[in-house]
N, C-alpha and C. Protein backbone atom coordinates (compact mmCIF):
# COMPACT_ATOMS: atom_id res chain seq x y z
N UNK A 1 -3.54 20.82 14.22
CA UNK A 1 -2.70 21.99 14.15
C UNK A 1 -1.26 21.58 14.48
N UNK A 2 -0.36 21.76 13.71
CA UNK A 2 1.49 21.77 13.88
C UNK A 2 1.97 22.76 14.99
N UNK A 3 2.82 22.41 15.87
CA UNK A 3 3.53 22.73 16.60
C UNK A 3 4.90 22.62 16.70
N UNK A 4 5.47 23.22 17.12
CA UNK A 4 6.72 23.31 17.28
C UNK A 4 7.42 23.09 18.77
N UNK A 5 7.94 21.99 19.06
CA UNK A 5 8.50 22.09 20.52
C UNK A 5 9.76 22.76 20.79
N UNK A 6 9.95 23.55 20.76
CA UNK A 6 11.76 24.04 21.44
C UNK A 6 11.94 23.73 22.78
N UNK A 7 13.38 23.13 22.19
CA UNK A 7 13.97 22.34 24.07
C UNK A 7 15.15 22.92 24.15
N UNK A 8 15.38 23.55 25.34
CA UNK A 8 16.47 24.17 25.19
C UNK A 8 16.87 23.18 26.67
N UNK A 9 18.33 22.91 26.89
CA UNK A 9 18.96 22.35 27.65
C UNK A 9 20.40 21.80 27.77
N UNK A 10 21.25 21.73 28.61
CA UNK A 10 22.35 21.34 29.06
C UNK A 10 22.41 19.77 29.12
N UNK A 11 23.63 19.09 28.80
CA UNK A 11 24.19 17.76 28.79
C UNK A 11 24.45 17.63 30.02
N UNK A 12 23.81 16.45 31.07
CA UNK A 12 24.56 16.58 32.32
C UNK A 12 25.25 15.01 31.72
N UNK A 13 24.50 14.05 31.08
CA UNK A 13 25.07 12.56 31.08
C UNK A 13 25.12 12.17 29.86
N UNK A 14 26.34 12.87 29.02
CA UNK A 14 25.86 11.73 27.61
C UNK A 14 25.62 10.52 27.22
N UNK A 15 25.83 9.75 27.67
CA UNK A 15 25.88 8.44 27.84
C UNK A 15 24.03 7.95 28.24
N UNK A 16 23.43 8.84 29.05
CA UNK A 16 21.78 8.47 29.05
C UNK A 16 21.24 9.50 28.26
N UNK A 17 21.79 10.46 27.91
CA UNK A 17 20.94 11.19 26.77
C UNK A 17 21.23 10.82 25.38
N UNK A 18 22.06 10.03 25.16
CA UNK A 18 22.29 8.83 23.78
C UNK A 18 21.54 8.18 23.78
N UNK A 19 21.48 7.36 24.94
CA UNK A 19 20.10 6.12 24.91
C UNK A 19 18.90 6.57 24.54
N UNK A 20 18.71 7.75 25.46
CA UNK A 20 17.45 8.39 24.93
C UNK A 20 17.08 8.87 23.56
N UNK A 21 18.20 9.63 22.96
CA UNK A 21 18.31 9.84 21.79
C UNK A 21 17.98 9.23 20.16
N UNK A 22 18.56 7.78 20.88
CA UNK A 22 19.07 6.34 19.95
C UNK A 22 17.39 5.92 20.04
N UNK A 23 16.60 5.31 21.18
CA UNK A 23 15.81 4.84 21.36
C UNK A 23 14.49 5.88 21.13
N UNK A 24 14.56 7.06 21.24
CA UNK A 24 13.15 8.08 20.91
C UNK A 24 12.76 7.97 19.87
N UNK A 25 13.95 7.67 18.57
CA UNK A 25 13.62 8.40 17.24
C UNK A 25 12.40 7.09 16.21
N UNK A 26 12.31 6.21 16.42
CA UNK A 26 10.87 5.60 15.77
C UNK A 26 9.92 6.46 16.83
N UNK A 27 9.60 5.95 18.02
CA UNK A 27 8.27 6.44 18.83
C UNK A 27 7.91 7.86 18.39
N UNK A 28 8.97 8.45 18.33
CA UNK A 28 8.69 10.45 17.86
C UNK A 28 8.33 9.95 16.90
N UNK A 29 8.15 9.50 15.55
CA UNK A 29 7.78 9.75 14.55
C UNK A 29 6.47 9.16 14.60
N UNK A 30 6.38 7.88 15.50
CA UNK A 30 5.23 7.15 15.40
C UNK A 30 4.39 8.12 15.87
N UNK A 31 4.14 8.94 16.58
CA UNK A 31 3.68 10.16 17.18
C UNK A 31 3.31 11.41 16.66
N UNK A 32 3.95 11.64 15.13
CA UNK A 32 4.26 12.72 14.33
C UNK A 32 4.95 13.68 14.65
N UNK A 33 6.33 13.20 15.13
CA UNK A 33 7.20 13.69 15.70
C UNK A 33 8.49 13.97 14.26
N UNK A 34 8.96 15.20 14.55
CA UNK A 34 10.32 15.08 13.26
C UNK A 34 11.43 16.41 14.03
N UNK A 35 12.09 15.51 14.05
CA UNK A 35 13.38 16.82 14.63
C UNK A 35 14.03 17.47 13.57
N UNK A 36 13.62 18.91 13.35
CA UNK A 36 13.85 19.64 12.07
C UNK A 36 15.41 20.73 12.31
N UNK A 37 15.95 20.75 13.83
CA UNK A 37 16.90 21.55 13.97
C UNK A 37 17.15 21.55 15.17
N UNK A 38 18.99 21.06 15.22
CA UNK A 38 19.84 20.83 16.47
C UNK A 38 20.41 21.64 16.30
N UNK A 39 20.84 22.83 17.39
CA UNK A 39 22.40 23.56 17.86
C UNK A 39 22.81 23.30 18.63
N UNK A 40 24.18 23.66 18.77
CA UNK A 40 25.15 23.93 19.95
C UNK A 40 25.27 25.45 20.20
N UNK A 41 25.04 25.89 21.68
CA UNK A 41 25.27 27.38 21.70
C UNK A 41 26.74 28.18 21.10
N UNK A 42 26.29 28.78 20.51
CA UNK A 42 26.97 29.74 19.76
C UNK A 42 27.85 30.96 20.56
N UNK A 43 26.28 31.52 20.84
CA UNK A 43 26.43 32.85 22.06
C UNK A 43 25.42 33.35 22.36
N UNK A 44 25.27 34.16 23.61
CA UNK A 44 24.21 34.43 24.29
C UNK A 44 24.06 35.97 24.21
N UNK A 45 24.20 36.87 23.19
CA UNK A 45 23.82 38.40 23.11
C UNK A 45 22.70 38.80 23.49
N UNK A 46 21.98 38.50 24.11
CA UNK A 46 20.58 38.84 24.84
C UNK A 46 19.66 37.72 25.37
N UNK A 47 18.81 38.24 26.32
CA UNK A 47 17.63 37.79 26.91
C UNK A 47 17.71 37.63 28.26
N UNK A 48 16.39 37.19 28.83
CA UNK A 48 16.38 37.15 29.95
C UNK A 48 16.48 35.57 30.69
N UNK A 49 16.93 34.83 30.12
CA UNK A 49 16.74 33.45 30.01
C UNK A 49 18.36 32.88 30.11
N UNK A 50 18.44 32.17 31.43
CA UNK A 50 20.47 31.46 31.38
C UNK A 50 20.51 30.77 30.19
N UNK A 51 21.36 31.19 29.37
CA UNK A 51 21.95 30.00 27.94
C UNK A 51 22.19 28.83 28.60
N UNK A 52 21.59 28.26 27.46
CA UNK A 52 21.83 26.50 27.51
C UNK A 52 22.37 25.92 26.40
N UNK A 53 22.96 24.79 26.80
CA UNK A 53 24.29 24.21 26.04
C UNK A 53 23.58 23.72 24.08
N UNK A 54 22.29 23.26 24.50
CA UNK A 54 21.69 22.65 23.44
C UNK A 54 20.24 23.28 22.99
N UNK A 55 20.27 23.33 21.97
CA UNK A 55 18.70 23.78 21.50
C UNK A 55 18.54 22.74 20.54
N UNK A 56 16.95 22.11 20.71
CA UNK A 56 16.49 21.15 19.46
C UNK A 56 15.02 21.70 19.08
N UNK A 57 14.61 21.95 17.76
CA UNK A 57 13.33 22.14 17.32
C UNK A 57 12.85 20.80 17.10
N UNK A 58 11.72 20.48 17.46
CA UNK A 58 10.89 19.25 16.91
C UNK A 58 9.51 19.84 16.38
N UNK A 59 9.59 19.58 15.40
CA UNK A 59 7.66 19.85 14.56
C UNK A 59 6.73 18.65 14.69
N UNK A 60 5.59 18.78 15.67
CA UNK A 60 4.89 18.51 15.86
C UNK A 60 3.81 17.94 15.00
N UNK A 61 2.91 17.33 14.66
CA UNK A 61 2.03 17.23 13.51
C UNK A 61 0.51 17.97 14.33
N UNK A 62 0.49 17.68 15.95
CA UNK A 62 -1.19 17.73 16.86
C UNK A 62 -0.03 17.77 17.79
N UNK A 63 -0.90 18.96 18.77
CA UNK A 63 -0.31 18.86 20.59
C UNK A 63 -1.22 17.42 21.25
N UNK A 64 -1.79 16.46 20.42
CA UNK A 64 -1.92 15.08 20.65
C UNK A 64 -1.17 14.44 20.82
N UNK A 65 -0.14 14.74 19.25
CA UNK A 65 0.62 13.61 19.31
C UNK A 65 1.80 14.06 20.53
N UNK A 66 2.04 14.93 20.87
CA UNK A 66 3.21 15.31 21.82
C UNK A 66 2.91 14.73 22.97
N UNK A 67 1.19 15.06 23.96
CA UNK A 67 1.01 14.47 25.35
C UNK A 67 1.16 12.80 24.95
N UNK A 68 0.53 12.40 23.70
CA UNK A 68 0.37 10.67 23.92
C UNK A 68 2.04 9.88 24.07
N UNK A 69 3.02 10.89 23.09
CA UNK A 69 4.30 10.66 22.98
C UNK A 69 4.67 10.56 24.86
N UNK A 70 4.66 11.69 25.32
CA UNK A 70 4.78 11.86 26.75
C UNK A 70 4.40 10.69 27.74
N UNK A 71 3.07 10.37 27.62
CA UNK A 71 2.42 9.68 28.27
C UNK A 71 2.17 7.89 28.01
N UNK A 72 2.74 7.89 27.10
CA UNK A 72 2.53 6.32 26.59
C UNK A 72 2.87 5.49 27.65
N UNK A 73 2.37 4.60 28.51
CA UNK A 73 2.71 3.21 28.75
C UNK A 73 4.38 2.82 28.67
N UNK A 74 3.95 1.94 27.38
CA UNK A 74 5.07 1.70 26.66
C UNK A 74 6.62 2.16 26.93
N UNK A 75 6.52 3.58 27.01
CA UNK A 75 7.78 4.66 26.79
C UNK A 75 8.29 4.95 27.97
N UNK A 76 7.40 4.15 29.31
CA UNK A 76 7.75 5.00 30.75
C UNK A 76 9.25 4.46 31.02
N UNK A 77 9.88 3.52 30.18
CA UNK A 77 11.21 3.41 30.82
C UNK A 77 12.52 4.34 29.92
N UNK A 78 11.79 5.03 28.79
CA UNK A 78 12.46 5.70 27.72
C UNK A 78 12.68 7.05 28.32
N UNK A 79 11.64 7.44 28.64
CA UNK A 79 11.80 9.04 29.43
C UNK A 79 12.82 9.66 30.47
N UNK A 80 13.06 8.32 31.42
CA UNK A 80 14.29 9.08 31.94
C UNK A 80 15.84 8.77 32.09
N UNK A 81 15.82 8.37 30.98
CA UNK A 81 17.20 8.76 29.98
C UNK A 81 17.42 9.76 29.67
N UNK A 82 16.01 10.70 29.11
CA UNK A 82 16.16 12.26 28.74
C UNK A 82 16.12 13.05 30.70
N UNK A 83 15.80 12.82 31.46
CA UNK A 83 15.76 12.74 32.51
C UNK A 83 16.82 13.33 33.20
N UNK A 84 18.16 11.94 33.46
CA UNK A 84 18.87 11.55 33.63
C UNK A 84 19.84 12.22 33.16
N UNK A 85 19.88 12.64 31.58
CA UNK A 85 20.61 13.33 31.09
C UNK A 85 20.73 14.69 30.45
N UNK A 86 19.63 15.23 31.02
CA UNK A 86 19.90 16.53 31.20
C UNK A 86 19.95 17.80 32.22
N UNK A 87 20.29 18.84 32.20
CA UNK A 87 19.88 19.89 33.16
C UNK A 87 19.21 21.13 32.67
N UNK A 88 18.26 21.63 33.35
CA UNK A 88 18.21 22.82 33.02
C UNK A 88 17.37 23.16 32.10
N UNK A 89 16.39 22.07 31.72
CA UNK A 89 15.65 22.10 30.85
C UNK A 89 14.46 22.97 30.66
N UNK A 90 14.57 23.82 29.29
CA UNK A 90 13.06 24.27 28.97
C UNK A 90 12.47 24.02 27.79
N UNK A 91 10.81 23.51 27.82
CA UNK A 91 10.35 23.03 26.86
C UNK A 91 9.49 23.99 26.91
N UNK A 92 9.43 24.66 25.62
CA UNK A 92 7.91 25.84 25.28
C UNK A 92 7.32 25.21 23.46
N UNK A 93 6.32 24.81 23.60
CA UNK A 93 5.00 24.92 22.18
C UNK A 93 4.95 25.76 21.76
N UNK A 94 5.28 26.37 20.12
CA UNK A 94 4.33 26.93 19.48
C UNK A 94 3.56 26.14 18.61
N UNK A 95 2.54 27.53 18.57
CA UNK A 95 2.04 27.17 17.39
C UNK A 95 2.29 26.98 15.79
N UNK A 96 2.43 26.64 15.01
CA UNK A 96 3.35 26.99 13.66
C UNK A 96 2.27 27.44 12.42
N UNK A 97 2.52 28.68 12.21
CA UNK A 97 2.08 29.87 11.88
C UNK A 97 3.26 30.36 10.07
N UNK A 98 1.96 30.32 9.74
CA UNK A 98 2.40 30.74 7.78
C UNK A 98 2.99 32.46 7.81
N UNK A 99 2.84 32.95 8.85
CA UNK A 99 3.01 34.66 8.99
C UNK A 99 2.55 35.03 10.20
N UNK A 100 3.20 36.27 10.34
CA UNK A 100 3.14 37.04 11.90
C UNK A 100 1.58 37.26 12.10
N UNK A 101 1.02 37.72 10.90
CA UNK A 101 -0.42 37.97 11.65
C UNK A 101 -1.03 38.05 12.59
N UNK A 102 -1.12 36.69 13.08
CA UNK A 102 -1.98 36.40 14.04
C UNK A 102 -1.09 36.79 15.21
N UNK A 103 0.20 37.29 15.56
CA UNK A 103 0.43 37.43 16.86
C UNK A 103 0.23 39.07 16.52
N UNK A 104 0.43 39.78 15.55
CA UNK A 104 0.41 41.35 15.58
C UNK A 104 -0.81 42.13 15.42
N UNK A 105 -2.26 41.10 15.76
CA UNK A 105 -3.42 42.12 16.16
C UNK A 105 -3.44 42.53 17.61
């Protein structure tokens, strides 16, 4: 099943969230990882949630490939670069869904 990760978060260090950046993008894919949409905040007209500086969508292929991405060995010195360089971070999963359906029974 495809998922969708939204990360919403603030730049505290560009300089380690480059590294991270520079160095994620084979492993995400090796993972079935694809970053389908970056913003910069725009504006904040609602919610209950503090705006954050950055939003990134990543599509998922399996919530497999996301924990093994997470958890690899390999990657434990890659992770906190994203770490390091950010604040404020929130990461929420969906599911990725052809139509509302299934959330409007």
């Amino acid at each position: 099943m495809a998922l969708y990760a939204l990360n919403l978060f603030n730049v505290k260090d560009g300089e380690e969230y480059a590294e991270y950046a520079r160095r994620a993008e084979e492993p995400l894919r090796q993972y079935g990882g694809k970053v389908v949409a970056i913003g910069k905040l725009d504006s904040s007209p609602e919610g209950d949630i503090a705006p954050r500086q950055v939003m990134m969508l990543v599509e998922w292929e399996s919530k497999e490939g996301i924990y093994n991405y997470v958890n690899d060995p390999h990657l434990e010195d890659l992770h906190p670069h994203r770490e390091l360089g950010v604040d404020d971070f929130v990461w929420h999963l969906f599911e990725k869904l052809e139509n509302l359906r299934p959330v409007l029974k």
